[in-house]
PDB file of N, CA and C in Angstrom:
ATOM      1  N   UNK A   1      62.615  69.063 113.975  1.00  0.00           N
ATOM      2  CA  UNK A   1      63.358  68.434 115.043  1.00  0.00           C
ATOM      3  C   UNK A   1      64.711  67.934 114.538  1.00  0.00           C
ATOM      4  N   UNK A   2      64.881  67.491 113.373  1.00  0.00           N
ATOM      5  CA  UNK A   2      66.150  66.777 112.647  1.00  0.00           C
ATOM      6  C   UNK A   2      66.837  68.182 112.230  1.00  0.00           C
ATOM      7  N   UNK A   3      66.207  69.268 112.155  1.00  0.00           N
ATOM      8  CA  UNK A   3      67.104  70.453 112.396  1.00  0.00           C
ATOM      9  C   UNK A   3      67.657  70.721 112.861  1.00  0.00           C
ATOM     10  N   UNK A   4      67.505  70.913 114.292  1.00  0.00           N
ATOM     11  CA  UNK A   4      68.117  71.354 115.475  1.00  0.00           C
ATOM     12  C   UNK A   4      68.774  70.097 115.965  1.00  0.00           C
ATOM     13  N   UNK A   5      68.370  68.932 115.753  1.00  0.00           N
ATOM     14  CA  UNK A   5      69.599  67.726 116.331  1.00  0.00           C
ATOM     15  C   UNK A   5      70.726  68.141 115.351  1.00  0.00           C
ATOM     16  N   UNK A   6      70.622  68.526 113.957  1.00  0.00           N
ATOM     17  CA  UNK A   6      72.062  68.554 113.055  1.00  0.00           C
ATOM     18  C   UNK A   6      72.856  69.843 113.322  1.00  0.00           C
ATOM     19  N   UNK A   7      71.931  71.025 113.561  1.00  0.00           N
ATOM     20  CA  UNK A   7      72.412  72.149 114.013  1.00  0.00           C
ATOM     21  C   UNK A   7      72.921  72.336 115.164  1.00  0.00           C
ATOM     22  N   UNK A   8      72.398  71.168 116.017  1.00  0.00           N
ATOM     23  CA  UNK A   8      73.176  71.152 117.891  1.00  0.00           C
ATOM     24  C   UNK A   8      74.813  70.404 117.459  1.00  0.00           C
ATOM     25  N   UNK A   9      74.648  69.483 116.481  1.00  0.00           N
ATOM     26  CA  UNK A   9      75.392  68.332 116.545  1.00  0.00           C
ATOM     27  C   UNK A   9      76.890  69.505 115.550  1.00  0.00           C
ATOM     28  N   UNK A  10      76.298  69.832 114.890  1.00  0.00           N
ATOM     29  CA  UNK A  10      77.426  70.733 114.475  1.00  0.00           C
ATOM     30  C   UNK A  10      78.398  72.050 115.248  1.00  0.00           C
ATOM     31  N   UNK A  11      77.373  72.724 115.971  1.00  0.00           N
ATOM     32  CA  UNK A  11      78.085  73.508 116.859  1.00  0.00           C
ATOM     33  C   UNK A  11      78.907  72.995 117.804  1.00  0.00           C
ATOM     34  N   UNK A  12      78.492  72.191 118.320  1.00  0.00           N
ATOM     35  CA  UNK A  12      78.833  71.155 119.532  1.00  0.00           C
ATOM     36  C   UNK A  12      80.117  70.402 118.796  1.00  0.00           C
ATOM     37  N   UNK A  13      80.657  69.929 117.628  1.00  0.00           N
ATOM     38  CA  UNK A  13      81.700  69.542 117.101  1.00  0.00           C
ATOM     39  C   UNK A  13      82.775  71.146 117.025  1.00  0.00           C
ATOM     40  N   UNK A  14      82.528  71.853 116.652  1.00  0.00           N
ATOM     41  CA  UNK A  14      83.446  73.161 116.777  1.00  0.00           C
ATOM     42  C   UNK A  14      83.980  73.946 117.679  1.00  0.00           C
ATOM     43  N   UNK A  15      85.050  74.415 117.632  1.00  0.00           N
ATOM     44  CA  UNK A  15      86.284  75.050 117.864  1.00  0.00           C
ATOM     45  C   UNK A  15      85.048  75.875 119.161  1.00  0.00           C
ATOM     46  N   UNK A  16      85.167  76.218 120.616  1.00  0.00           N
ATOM     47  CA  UNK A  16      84.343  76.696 121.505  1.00  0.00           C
ATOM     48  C   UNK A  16      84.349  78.450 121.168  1.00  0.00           C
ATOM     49  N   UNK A  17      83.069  78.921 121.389  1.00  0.00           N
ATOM     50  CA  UNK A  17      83.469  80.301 121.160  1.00  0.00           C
ATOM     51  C   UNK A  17      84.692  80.577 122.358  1.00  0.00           C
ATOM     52  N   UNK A  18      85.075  80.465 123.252  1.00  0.00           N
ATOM     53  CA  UNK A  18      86.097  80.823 124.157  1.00  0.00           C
ATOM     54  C   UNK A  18      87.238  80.448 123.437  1.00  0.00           C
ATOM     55  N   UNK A  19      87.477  79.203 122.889  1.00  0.00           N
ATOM     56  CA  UNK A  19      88.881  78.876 122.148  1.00  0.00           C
ATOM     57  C   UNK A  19      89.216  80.256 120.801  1.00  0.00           C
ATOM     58  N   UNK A  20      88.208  80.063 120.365  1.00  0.00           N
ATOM     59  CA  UNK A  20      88.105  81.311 119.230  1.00  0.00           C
ATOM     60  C   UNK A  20      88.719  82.467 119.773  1.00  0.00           C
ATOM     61  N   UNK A  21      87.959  83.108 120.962  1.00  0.00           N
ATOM     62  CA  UNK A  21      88.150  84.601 121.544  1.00  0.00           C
ATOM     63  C   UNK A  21      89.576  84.514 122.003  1.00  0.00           C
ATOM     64  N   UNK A  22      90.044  83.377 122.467  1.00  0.00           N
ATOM     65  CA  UNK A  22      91.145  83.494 123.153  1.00  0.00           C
ATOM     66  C   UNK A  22      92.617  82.984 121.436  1.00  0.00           C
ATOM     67  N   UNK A  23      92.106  82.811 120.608  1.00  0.00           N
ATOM     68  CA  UNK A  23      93.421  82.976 119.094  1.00  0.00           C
ATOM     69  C   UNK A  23      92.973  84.083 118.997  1.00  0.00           C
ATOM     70  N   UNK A  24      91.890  84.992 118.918  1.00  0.00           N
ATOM     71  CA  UNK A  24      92.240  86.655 118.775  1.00  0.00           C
ATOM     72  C   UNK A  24      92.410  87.287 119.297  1.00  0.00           C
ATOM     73  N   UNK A  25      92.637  87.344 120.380  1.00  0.00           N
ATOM     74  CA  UNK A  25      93.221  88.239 121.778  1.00  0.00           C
ATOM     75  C   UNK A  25      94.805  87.983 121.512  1.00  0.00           C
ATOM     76  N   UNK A  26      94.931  86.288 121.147  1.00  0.00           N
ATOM     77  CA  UNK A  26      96.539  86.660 121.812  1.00  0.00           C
ATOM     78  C   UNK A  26      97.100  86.928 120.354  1.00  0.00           C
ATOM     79  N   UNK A  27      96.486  86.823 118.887  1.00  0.00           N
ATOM     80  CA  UNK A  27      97.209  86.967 117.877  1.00  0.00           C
ATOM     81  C   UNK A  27      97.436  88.839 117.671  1.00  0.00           C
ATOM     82  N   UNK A  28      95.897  89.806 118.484  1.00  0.00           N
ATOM     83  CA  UNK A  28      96.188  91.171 118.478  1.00  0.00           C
ATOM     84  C   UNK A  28      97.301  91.475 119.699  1.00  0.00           C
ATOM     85  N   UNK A  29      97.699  90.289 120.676  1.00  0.00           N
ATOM     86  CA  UNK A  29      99.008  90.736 121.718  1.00  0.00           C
ATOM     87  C   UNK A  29      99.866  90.461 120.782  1.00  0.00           C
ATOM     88  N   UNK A  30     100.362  89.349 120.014  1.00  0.00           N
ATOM     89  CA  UNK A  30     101.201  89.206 119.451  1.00  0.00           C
ATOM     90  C   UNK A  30     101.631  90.444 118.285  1.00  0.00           C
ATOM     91  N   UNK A  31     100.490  90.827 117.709  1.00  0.00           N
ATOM     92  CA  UNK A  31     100.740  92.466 116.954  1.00  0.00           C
ATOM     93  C   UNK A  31     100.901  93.518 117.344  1.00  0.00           C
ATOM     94  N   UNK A  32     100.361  93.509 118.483  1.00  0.00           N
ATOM     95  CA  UNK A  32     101.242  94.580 119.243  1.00  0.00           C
ATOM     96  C   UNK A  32     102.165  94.603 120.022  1.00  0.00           C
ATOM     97  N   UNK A  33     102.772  93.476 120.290  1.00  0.00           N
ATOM     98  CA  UNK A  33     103.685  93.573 120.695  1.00  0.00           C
ATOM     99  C   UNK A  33     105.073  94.043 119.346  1.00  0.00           C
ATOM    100  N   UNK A  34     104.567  93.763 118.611  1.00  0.00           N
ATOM    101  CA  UNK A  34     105.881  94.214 116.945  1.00  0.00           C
ATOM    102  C   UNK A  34     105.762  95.533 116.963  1.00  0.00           C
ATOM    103  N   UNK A  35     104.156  95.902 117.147  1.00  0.00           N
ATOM    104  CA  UNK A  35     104.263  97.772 116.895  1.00  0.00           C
ATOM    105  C   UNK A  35     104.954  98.086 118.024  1.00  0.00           C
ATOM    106  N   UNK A  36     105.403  97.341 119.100  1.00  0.00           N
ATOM    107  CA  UNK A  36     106.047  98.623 120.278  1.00  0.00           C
ATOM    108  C   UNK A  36     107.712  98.714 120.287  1.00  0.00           C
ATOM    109  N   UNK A  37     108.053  99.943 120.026  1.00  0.00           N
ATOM    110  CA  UNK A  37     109.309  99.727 120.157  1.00  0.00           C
ATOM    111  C   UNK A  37     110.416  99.084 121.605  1.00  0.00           C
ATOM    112  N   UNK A  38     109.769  98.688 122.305  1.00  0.00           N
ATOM    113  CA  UNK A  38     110.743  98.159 123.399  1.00  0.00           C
ATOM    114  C   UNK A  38     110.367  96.922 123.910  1.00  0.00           C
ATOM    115  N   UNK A  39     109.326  96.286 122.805  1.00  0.00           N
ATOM    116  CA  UNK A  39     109.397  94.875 123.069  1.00  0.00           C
ATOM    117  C   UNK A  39     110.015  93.986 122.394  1.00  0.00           C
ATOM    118  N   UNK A  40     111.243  92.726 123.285  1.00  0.00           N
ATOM    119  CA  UNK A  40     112.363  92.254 123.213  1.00  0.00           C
ATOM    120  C   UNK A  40     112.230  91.359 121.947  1.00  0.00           C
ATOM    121  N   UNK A  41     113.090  91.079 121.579  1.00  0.00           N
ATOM    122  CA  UNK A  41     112.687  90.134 119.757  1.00  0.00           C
ATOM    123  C   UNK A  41     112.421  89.102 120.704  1.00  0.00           C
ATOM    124  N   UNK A  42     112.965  88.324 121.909  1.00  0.00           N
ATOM    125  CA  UNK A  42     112.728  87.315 122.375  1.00  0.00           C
ATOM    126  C   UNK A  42     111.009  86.955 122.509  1.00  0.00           C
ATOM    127  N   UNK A  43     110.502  88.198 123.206  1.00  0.00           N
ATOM    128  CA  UNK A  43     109.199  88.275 123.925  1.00  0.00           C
ATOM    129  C   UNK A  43     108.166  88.152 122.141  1.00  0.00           C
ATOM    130  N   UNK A  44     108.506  89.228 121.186  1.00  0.00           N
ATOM    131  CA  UNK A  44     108.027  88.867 120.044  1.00  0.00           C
ATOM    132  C   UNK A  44     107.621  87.409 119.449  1.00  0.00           C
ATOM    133  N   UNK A  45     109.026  86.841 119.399  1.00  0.00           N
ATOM    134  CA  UNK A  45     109.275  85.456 118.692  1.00  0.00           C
ATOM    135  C   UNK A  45     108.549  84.684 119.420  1.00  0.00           C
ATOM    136  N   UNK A  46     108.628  84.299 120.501  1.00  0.00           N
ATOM    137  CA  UNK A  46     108.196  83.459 121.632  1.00  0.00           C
ATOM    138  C   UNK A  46     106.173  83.868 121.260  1.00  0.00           C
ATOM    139  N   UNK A  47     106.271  84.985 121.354  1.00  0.00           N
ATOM    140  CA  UNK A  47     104.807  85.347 120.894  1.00  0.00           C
ATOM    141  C   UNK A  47     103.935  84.470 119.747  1.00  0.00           C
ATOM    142  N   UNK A  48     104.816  84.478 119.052  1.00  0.00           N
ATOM    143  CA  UNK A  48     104.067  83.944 117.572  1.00  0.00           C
ATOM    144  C   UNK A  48     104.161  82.614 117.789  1.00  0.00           C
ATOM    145  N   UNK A  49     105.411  82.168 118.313  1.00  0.00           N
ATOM    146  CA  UNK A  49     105.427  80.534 118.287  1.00  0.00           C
ATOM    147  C   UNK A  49     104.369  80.083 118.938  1.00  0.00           C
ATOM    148  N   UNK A  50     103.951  80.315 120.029  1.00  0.00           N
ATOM    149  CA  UNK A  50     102.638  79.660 120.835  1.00  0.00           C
ATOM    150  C   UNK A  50     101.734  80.028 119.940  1.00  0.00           C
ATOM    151  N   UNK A  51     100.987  81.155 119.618  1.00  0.00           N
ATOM    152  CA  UNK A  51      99.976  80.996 118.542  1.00  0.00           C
ATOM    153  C   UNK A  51     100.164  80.625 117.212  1.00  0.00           C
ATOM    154  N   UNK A  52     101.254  79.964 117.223  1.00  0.00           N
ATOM    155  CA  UNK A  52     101.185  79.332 115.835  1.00  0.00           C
ATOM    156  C   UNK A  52     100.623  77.829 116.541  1.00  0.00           C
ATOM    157  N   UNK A  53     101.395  77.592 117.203  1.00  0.00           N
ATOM    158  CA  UNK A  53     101.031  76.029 117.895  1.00  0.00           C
ATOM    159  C   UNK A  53      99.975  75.590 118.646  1.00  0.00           C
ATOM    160  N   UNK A  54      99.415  76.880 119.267  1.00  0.00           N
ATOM    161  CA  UNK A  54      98.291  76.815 120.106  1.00  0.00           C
ATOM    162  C   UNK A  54      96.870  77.094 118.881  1.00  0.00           C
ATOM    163  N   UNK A  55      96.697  78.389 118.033  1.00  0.00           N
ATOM    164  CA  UNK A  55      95.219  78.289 117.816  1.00  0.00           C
ATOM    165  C   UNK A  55      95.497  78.611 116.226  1.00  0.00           C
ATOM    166  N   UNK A  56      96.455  78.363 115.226  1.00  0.00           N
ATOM    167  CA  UNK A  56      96.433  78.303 114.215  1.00  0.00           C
ATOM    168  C   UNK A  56      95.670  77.431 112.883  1.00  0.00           C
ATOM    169  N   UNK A  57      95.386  76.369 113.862  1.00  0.00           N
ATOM    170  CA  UNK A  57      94.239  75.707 113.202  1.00  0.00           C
ATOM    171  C   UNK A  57      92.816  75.917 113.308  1.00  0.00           C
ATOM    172  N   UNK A  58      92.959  76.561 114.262  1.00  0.00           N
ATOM    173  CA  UNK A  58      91.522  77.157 114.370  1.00  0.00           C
ATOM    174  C   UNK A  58      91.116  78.857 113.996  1.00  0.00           C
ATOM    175  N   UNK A  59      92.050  79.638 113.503  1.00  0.00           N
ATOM    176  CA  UNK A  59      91.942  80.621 112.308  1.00  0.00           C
ATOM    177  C   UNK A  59      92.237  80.760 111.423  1.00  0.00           C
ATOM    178  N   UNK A  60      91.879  81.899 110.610  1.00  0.00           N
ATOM    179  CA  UNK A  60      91.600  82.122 109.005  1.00  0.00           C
ATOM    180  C   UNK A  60      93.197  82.080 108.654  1.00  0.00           C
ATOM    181  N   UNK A  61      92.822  81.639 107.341  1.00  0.00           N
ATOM    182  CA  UNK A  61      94.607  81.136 106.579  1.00  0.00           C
ATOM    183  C   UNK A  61      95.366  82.019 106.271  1.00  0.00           C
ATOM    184  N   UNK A  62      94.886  83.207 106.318  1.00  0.00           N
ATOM    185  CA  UNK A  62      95.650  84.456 105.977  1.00  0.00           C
ATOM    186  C   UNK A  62      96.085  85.026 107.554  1.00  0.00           C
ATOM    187  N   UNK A  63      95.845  84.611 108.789  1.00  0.00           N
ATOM    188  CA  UNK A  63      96.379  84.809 109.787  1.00  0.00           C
ATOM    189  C   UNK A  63      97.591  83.684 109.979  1.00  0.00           C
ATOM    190  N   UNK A  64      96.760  82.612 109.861  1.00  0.00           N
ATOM    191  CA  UNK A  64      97.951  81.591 110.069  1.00  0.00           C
ATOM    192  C   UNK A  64      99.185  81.590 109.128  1.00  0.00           C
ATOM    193  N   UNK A  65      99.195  81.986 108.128  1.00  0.00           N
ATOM    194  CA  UNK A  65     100.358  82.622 106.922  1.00  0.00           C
ATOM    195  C   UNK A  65     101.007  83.678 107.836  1.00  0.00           C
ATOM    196  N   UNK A  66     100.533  84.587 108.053  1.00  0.00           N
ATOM    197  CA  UNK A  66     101.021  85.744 108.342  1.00  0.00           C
ATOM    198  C   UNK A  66     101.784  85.558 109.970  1.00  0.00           C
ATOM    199  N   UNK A  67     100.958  84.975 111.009  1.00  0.00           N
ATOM    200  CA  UNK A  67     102.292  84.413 111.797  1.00  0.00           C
ATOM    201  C   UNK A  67     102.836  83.861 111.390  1.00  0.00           C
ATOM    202  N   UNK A  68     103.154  82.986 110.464  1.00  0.00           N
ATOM    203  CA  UNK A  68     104.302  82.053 110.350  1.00  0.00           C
ATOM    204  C   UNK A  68     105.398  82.598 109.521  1.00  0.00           C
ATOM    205  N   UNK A  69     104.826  83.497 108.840  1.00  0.00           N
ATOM    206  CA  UNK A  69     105.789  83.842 108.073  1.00  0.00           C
ATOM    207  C   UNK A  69     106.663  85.589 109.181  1.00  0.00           C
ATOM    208  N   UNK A  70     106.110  86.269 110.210  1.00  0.00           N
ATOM    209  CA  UNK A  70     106.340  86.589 111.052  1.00  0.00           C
ATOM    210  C   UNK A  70     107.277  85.888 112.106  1.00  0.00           C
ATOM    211  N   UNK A  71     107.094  84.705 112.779  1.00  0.00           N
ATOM    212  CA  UNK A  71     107.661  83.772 113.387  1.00  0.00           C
ATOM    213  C   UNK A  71     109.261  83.670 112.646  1.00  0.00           C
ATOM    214  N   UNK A  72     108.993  83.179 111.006  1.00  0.00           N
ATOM    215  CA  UNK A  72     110.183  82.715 110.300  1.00  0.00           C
ATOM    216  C   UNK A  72     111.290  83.903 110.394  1.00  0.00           C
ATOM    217  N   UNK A  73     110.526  84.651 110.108  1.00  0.00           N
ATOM    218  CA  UNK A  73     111.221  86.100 110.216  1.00  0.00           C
ATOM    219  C   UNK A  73     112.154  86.627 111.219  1.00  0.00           C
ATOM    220  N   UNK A  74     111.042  86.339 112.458  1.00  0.00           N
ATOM    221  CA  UNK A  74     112.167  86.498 113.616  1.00  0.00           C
ATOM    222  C   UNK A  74     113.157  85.511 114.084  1.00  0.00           C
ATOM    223  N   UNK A  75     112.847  84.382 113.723  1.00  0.00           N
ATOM    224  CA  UNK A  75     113.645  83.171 114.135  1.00  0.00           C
ATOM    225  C   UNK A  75     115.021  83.553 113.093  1.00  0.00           C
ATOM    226  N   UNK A  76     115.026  83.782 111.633  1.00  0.00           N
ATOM    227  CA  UNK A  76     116.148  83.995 110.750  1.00  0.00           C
ATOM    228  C   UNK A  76     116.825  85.372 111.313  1.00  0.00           C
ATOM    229  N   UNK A  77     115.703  86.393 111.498  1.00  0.00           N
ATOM    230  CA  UNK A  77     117.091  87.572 112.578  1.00  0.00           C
ATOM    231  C   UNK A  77     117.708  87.008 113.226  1.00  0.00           C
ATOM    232  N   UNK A  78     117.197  86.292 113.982  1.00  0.00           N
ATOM    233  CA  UNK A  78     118.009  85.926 115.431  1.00  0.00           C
ATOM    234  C   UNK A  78     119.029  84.912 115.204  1.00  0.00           C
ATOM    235  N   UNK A  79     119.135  83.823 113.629  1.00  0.00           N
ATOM    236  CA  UNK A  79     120.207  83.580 113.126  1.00  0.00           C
ATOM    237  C   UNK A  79     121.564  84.227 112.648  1.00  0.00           C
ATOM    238  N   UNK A  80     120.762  85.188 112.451  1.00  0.00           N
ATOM    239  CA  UNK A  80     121.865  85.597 111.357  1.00  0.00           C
ATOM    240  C   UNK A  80     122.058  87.213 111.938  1.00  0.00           C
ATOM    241  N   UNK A  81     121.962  87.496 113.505  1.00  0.00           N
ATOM    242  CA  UNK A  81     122.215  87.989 114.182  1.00  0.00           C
ATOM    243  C   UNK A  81     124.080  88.700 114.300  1.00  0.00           C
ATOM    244  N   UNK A  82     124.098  89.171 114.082  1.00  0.00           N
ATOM    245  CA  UNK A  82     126.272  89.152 114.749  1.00  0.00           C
ATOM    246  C   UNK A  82     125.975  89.580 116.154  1.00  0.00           C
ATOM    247  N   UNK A  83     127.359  88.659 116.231  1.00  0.00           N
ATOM    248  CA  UNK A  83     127.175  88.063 118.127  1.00  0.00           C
ATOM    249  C   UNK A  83     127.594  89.809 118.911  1.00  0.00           C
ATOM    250  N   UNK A  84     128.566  89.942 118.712  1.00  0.00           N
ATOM    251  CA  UNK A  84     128.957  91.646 119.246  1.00  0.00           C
ATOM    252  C   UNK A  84     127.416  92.477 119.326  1.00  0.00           C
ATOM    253  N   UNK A  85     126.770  92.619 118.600  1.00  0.00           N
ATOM    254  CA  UNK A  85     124.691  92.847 118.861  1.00  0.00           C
ATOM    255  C   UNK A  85     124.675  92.531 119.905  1.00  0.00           C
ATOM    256  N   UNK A  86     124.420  91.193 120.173  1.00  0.00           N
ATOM    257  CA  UNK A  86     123.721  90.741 121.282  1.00  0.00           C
ATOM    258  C   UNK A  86     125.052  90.396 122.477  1.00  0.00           C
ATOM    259  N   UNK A  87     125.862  90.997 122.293  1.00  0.00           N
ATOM    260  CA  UNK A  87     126.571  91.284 123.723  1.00  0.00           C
ATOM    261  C   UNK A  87     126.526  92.621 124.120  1.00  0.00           C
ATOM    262  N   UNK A  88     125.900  93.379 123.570  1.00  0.00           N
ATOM    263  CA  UNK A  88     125.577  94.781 123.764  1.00  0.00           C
ATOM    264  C   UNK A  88     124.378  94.968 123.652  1.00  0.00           C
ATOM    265  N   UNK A  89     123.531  94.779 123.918  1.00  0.00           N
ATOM    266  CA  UNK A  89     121.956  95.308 123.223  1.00  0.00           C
ATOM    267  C   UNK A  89     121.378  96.862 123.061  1.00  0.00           C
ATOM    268  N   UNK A  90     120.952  97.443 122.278  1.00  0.00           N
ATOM    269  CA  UNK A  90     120.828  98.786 122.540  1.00  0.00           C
ATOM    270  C   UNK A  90     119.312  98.990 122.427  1.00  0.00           C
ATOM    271  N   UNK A  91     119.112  99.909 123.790  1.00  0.00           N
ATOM    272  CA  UNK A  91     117.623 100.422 124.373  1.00  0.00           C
ATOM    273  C   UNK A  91     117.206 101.204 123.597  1.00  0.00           C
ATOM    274  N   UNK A  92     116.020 100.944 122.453  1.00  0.00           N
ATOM    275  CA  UNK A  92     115.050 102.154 121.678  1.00  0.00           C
ATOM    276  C   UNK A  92     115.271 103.256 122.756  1.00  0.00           C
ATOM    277  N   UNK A  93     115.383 104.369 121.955  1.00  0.00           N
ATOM    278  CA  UNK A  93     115.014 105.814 122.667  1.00  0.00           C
ATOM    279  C   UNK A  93     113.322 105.590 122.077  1.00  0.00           C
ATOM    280  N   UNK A  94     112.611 105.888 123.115  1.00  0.00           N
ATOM    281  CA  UNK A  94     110.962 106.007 122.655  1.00  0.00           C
ATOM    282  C   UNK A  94     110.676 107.743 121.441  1.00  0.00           C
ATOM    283  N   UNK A  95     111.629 108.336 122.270  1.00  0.00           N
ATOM    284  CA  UNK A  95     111.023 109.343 121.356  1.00  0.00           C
ATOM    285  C   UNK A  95     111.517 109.143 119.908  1.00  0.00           C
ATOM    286  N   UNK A  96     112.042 108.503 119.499  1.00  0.00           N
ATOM    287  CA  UNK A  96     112.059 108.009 117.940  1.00  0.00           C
ATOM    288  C   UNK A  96     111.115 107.088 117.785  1.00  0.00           C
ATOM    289  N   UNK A  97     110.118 106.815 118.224  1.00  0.00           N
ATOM    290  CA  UNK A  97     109.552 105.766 117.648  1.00  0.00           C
ATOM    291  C   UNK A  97     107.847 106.513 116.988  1.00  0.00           C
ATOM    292  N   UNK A  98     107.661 105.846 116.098  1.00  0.00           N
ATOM    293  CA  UNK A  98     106.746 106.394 114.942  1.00  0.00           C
ATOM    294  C   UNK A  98     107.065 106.276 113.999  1.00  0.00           C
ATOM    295  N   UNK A  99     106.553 106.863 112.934  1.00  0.00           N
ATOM    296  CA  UNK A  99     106.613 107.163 111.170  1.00  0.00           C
ATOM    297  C   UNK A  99     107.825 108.598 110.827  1.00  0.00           C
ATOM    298  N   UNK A 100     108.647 107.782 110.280  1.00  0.00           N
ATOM    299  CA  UNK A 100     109.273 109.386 109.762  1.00  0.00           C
ATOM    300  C   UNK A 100     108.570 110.601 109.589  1.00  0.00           C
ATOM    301  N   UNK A 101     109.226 111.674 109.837  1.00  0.00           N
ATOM    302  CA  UNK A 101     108.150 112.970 109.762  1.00  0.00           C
ATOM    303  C   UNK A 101     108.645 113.440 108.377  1.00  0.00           C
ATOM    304  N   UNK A 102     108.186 114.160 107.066  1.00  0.00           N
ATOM    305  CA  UNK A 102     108.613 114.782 106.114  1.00  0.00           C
ATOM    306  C   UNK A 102     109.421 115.997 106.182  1.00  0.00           C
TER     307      UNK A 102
END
């Protein structure tokens, strides 16, 4: 019986399986949104920042590294941006997008 009160009492303190499902759903949107070529650095950046802030404490440290250091990444492009870029923006052609061919 002192089993299952410590084993209730512990689950019942943790992160909900729904909170869980919902930092890996949006950390695999947030990765795919980098693999696609025509999604905006804005829509990217903005991506990572909420799951850094929203469920980073509640996943593994090698995710939470890896957005942040993703996040930093895009936040320093978008510094060190030249302004003439972003008064012009230029539309990926899709059919370039992939792996170089040999």
């Amino acid at each position: 019986m002192l089993v299952l009160a410590v084993g209730g009492l512990l689950v019942g303190c943790g992160p909900s399986l729904q909170t869980l499902y919902e930092g890996e759903a949006r950390f695999e949107h947030c990765y795919a949104l980098d693999l696609t070529p025509t999604a905006s650095h804005d829509d990217q950046e903005a991506c990572w920042k909420v799951w850094r802030e929203r469920y980073a404490e509640r996943e593994s440290r090698d995710r939470a590294r890896y957005a942040s250091a993703r996040y930093k990444e895009l936040s320093e492009r978008r510094a060190h941006a030249p302004i003439a870029a972003a008064a012009h923006p230029q539309i990926a052609d899709t059919r370039d997008a992939g792996p170089p061919l040999p």
